[in-house]
C-alpha atoms as a PDB file:
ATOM      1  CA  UNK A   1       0.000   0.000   0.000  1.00  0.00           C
ATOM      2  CA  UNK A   2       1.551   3.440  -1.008  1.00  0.00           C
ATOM      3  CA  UNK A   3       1.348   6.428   0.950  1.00  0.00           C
ATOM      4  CA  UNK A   4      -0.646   8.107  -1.127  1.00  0.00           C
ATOM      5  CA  UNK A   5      -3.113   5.641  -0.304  1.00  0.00           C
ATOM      6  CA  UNK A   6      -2.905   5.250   3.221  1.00  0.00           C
ATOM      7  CA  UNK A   7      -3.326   9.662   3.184  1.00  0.00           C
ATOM      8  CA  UNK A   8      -6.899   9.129   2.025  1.00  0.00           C
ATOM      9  CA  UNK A   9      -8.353   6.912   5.311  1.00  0.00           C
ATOM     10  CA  UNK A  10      -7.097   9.097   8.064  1.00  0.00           C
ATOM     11  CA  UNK A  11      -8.665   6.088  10.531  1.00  0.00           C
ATOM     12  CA  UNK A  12      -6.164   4.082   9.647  1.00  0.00           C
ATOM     13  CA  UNK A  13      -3.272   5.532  11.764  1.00  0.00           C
ATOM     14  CA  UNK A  14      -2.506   4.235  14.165  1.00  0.00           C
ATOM     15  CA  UNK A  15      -4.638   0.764  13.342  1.00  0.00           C
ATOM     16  CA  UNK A  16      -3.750  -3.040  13.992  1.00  0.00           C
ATOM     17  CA  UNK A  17      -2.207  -3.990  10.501  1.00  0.00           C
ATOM     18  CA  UNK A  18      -0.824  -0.835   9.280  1.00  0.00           C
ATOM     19  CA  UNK A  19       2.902  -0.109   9.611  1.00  0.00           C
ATOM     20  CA  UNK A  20       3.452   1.597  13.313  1.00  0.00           C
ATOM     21  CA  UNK A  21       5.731   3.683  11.282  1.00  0.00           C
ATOM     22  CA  UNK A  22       3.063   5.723  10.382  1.00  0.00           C
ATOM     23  CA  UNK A  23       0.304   7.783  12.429  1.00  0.00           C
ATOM     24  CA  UNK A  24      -1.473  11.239  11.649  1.00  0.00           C
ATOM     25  CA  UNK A  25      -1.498  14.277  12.710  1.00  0.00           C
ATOM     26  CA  UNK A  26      -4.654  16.951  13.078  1.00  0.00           C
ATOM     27  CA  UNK A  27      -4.062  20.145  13.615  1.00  0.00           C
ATOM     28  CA  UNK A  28      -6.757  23.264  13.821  1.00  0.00           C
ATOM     29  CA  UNK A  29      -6.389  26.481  15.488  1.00  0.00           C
ATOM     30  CA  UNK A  30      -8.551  29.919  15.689  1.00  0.00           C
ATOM     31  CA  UNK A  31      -7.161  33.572  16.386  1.00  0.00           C
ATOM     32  CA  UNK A  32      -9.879  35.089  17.052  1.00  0.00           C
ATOM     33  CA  UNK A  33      -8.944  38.755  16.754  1.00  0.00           C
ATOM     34  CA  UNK A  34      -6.065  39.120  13.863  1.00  0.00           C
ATOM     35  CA  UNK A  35      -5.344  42.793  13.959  1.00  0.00           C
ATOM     36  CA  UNK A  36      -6.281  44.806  10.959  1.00  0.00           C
ATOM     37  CA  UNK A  37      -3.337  45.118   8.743  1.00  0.00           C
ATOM     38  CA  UNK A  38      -0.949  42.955  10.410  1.00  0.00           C
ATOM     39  CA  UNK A  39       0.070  39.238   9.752  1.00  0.00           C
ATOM     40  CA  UNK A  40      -1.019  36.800  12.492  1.00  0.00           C
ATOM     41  CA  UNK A  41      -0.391  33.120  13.384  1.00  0.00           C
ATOM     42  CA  UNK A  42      -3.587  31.304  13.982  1.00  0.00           C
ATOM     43  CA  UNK A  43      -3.329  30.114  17.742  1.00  0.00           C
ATOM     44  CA  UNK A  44      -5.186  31.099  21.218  1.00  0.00           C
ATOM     45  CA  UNK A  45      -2.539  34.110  21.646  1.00  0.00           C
ATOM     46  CA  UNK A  46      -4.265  36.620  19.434  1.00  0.00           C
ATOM     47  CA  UNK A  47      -0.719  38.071  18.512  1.00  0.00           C
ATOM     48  CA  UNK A  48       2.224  37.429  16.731  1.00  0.00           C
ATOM     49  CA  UNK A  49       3.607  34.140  17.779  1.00  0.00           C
ATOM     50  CA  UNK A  50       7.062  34.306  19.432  1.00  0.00           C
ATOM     51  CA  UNK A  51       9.416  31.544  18.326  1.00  0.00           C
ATOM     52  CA  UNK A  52      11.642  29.816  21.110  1.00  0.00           C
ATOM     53  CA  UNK A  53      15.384  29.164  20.216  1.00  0.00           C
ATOM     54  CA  UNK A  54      16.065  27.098  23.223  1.00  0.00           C
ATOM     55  CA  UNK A  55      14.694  24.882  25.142  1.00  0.00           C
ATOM     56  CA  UNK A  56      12.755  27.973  27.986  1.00  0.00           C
ATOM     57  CA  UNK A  57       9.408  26.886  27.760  1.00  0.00           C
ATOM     58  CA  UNK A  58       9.845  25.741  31.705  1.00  0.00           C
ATOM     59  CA  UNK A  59       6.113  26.225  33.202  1.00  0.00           C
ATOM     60  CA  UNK A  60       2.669  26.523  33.357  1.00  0.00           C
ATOM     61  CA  UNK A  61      -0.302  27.905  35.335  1.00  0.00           C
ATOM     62  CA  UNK A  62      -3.921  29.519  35.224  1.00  0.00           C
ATOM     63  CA  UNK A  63      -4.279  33.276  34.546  1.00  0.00           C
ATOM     64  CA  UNK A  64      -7.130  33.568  37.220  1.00  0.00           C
ATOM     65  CA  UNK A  65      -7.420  30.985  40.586  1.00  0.00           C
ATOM     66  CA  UNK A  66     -10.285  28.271  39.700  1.00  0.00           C
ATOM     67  CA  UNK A  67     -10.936  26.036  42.985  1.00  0.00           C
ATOM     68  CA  UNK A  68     -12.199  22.983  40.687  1.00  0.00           C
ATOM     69  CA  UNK A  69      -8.860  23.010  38.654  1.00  0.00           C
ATOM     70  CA  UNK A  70      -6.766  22.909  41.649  1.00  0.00           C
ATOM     71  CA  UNK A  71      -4.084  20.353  41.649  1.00  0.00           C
ATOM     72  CA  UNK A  72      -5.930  18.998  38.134  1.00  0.00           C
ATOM     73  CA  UNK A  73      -3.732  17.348  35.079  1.00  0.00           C
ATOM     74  CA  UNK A  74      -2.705  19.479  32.020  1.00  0.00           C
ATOM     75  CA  UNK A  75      -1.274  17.198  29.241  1.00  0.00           C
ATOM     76  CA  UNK A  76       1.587  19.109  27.621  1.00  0.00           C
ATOM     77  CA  UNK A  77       2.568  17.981  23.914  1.00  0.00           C
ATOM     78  CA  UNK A  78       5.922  19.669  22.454  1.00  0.00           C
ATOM     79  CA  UNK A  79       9.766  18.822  21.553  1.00  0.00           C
ATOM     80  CA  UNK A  80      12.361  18.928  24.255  1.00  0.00           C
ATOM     81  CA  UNK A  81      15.777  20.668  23.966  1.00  0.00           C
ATOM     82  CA  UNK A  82      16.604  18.121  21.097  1.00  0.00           C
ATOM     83  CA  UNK A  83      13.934  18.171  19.242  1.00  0.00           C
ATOM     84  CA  UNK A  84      12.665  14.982  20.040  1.00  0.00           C
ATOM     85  CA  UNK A  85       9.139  14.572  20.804  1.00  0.00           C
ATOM     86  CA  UNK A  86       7.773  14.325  24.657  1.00  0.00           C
ATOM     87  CA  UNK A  87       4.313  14.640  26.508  1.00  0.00           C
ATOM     88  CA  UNK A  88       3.727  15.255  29.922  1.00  0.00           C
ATOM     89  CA  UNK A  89       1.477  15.698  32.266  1.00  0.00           C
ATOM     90  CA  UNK A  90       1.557  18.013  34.339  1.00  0.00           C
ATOM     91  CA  UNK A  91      -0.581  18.887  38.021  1.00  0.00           C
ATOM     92  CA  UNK A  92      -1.629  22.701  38.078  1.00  0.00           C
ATOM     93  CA  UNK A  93      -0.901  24.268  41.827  1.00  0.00           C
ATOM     94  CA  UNK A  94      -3.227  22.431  44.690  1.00  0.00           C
ATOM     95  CA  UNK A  95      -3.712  25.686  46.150  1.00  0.00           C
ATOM     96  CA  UNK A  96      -3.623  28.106  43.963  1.00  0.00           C
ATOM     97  CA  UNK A  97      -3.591  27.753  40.049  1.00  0.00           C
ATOM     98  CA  UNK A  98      -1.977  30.864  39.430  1.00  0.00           C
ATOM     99  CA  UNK A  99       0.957  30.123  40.892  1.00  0.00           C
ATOM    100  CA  UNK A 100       3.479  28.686  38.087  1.00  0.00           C
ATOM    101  CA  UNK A 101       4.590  24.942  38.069  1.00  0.00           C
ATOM    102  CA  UNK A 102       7.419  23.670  36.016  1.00  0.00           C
ATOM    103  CA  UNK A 103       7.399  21.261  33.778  1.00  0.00           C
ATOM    104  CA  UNK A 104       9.128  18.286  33.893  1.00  0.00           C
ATOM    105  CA  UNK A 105      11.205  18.088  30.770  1.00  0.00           C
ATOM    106  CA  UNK A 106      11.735  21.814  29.370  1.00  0.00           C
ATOM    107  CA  UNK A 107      10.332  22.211  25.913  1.00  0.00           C
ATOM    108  CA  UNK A 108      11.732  24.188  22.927  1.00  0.00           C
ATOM    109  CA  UNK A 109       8.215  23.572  21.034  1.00  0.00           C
ATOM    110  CA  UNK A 110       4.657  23.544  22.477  1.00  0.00           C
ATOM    111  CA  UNK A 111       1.906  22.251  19.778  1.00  0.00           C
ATOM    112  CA  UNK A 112      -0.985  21.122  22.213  1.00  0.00           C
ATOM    113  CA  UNK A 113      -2.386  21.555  25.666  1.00  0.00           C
ATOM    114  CA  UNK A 114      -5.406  19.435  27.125  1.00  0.00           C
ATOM    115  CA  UNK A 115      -6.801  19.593  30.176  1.00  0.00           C
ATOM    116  CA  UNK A 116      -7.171  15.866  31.721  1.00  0.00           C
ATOM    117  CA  UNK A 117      -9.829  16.722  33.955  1.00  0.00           C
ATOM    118  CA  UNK A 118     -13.990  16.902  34.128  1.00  0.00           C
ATOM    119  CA  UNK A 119     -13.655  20.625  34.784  1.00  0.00           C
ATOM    120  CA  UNK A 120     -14.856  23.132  31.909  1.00  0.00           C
ATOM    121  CA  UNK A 121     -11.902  25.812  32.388  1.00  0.00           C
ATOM    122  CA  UNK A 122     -13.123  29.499  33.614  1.00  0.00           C
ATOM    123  CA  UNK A 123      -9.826  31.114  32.460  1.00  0.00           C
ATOM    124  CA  UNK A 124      -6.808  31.121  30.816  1.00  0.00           C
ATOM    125  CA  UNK A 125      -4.030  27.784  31.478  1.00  0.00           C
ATOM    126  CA  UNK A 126      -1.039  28.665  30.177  1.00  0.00           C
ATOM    127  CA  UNK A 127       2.830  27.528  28.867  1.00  0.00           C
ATOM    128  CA  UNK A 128       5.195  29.932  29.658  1.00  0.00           C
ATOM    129  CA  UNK A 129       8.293  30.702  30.566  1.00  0.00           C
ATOM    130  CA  UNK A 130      10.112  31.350  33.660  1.00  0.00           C
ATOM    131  CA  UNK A 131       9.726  35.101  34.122  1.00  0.00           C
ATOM    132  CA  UNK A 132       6.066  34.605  33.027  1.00  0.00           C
ATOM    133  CA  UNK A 133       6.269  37.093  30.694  1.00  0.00           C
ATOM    134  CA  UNK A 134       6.053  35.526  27.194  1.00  0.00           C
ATOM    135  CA  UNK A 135       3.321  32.884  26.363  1.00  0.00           C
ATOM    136  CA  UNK A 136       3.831  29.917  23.956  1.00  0.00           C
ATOM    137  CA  UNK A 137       0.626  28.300  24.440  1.00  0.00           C
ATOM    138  CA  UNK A 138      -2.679  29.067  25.591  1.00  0.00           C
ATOM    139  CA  UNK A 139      -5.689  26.916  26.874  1.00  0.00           C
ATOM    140  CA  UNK A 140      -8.857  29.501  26.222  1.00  0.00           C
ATOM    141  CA  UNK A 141     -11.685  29.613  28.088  1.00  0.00           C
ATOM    142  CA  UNK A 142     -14.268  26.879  27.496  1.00  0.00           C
ATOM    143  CA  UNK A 143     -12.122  24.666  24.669  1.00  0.00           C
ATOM    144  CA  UNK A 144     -10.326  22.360  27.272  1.00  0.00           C
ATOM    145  CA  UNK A 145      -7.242  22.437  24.837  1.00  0.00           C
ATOM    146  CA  UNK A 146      -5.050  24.484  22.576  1.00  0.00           C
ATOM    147  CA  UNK A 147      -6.498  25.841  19.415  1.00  0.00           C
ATOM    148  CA  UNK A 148      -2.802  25.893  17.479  1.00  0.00           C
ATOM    149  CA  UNK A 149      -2.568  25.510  13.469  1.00  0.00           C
ATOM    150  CA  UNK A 150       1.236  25.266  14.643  1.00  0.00           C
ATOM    151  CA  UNK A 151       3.352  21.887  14.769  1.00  0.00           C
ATOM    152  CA  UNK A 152       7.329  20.962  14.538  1.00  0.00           C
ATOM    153  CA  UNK A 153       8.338  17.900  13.359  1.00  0.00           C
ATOM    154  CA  UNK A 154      10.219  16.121  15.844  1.00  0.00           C
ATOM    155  CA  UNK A 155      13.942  15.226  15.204  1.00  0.00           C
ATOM    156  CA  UNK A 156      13.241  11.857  14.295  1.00  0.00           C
ATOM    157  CA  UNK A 157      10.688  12.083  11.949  1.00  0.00           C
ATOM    158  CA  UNK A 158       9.599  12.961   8.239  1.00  0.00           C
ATOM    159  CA  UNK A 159       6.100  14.859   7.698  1.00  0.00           C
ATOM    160  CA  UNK A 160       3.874  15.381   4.684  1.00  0.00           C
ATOM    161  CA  UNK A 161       1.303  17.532   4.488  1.00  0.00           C
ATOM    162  CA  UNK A 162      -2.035  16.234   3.099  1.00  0.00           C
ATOM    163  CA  UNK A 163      -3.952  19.321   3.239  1.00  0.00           C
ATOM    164  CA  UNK A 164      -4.605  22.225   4.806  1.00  0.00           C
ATOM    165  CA  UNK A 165      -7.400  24.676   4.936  1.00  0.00           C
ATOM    166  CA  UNK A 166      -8.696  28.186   6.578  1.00  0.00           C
ATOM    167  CA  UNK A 167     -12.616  29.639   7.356  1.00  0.00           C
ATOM    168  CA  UNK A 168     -13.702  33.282   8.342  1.00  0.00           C
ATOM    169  CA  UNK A 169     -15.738  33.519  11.112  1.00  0.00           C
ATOM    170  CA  UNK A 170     -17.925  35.971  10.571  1.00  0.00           C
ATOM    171  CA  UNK A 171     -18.211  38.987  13.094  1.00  0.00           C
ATOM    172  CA  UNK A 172     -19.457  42.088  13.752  1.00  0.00           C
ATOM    173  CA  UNK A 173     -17.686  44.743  11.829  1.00  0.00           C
ATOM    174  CA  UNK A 174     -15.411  42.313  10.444  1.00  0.00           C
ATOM    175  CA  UNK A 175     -16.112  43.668   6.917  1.00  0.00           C
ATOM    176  CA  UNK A 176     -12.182  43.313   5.669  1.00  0.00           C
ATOM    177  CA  UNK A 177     -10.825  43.816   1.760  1.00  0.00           C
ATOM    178  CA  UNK A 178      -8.536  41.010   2.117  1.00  0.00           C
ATOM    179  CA  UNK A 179      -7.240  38.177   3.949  1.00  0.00           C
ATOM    180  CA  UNK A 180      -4.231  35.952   2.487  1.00  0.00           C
ATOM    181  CA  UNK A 181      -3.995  33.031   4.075  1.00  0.00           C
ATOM    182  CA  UNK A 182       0.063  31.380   4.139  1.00  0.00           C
ATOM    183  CA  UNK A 183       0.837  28.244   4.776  1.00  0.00           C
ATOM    184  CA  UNK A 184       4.647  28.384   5.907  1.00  0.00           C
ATOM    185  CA  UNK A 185       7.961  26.232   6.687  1.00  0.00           C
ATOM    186  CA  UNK A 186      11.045  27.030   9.007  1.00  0.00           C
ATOM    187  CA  UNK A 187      13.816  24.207   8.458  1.00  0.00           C
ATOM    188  CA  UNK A 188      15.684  24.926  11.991  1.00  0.00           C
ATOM    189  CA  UNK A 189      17.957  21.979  11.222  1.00  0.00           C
ATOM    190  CA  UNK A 190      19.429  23.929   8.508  1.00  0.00           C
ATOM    191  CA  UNK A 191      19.792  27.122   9.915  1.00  0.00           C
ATOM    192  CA  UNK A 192      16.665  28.508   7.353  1.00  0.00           C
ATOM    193  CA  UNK A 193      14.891  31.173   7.645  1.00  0.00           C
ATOM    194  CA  UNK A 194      10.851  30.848   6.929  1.00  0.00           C
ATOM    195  CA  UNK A 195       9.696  29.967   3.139  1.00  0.00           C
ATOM    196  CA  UNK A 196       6.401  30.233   1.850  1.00  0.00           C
ATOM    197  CA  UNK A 197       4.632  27.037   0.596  1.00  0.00           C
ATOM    198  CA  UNK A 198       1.470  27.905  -0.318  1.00  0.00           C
ATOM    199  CA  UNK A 199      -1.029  30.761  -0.032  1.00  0.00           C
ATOM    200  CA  UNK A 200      -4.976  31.288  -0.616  1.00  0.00           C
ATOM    201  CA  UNK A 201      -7.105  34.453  -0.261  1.00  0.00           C
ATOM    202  CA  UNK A 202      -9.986  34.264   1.105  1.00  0.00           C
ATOM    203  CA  UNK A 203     -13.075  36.827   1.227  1.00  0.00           C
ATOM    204  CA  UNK A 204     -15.715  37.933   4.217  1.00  0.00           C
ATOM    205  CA  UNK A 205     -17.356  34.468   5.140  1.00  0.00           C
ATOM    206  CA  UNK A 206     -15.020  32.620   2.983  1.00  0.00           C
ATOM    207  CA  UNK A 207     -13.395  29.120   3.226  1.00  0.00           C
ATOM    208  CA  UNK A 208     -11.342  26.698   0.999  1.00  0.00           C
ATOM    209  CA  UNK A 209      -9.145  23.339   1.489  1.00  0.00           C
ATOM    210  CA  UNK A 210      -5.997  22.716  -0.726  1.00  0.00           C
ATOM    211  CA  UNK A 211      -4.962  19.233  -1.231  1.00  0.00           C
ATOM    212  CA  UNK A 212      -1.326  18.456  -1.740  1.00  0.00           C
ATOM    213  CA  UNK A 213      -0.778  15.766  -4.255  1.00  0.00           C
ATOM    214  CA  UNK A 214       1.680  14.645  -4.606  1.00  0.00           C
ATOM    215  CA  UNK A 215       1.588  15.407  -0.896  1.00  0.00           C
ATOM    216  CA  UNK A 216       4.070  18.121   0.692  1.00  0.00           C
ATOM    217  CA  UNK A 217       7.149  16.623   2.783  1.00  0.00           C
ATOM    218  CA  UNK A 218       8.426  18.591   5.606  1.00  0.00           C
ATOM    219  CA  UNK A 219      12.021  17.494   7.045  1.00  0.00           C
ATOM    220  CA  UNK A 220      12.246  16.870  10.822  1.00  0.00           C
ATOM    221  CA  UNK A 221      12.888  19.609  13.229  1.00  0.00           C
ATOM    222  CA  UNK A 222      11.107  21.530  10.379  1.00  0.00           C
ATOM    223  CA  UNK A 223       8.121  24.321  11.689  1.00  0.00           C
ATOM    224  CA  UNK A 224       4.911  24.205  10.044  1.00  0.00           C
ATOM    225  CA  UNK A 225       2.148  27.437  10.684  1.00  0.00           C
ATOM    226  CA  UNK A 226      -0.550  29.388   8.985  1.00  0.00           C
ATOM    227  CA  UNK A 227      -0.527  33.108   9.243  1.00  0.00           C
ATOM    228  CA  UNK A 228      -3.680  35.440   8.156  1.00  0.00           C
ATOM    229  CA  UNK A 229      -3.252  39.219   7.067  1.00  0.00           C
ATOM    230  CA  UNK A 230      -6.093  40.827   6.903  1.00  0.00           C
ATOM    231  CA  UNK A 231      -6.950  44.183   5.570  1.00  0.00           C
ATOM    232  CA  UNK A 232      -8.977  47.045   6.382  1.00  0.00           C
ATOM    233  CA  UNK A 233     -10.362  44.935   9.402  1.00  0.00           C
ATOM    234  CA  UNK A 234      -9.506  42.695  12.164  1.00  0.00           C
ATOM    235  CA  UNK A 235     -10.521  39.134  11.538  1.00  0.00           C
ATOM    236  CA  UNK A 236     -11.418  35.876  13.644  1.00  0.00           C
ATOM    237  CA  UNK A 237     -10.157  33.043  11.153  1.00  0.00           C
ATOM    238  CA  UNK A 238      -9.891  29.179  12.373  1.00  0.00           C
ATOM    239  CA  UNK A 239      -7.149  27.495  10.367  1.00  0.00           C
ATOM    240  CA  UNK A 240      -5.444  23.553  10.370  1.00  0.00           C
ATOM    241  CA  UNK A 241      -3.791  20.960   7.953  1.00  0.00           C
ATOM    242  CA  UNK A 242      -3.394  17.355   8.380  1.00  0.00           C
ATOM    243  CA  UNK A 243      -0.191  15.415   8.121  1.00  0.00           C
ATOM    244  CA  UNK A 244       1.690  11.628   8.121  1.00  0.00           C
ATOM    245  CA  UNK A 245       4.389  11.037  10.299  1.00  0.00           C
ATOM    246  CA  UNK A 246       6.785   8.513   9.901  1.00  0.00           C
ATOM    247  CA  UNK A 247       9.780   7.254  10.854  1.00  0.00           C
ATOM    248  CA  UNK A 248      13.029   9.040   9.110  1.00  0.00           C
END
């Protein structure tokens, strides 16, 4: 079975009988207030995302105390100072949630939070790092996990893009000219800057899905994100791709 093939039934990673070489990836994300004019990632920050260069992603807490999430599990998803893929979970503060506690392996890359608990989040969890002062990943209020259209592939792995896509979500006032929608690649392993692999404008209310075939590899330790720009008004846009990750 080629991996063209396999691409198409998404079930089918990982799935008794197929190569464990192979499993998917989804990832989605909303911003949903892109300043007018401006060039956006699409994650729960609502700003330009700030790229780490080492390994200081050290912590995590809750922007406002919540009693129920007290000493509740956080599931942290990223790449560790070598790029190689880890998950942890993590136990918010038992008395207060505000109050910042590290994570076990520091992370270079963030790409998902989830909150392991039956508690509907009343603010802000956070991945941060130590001075608390610069935010990598947010959970927002109500989702129970991160909304990122941002991933890394980890050191030990080869990605390919299947497809990605990007929706407006219409909103009051949110009457903009245009919104380009990038799809974009940063090989760290090789010192690169960012490239540009694919773009699609999109109108008020609009939406589209490009399909990659043959489908788009991405090298490992390789960042993949989707930026909006929109013009002449701000913009709530939700954004993902899928991918296959396999062993390099």
């Amino acid at each position: 079975m080629t991996l063209h093939n396999l691409s198409k039934n998404h079930d089918l990673y990982p799935a008794s009988g197929v190569d464990s070489n192979f499993t998917s990836v989804n990832k989605f994300g909303q911003n949903t207030d892109i300043a007018q004019d401006s060039t956006e990632e699409i994650w729960d920050g609502s700003a330009t995302y700030v790229w780490p260069t080492s390994a200081v992603i050290t912590r995590i807490s809750q922007t406002a105390d919540q009693e129920a999430m007290r000493g509740e599990t956080i599931e942290v998803q990223g790449l560790d100072a070598n790029w190689a893929e880890v998950t942890q979970e993590i136990d918010l503060d038992g008395t207060l949630t505000t109050t910042a506690v590290e994570i076990t392996t520091p992370l270079i890359r963030v790409f998902r939070m989830k909150v392991q608990a039956n508690v509907v989040i009343d603010s802000p969890v956070r991945a941060h790092n130590t001075a608390e002062n610069q935010d990598y990943a947010i959970i927002s209020i109500g989702n129970n996990q991160t909304l990122m259209a941002i991933y890394t592939t980890p050191a030990d792995k080869v990605a390919y893009i299947t497809n990605y896509w990007a929706h407006h979500n219409p909103t009051t006032g949110q009457s903009f000219t245009s919104n380009p929608i990038k799809l974009w690649m940063r090989d760290n392993a090789s010192g690169f800057e960012k490239q540009l692999k694919h773009l699609v404008g999109i109108a008020e209310d609009g939406h589209f899905q490009h399909f990659f075939e043959p489908h788009l590899k991405v090298s490992a330790q390789t960042d993949i994100f989707i930026t909006a720009s929109p013009v002449g008004k701000a913009a709530d846009i939700s954004a993902g791709f899928d991918l296959i990750l396999m062993n390099d």
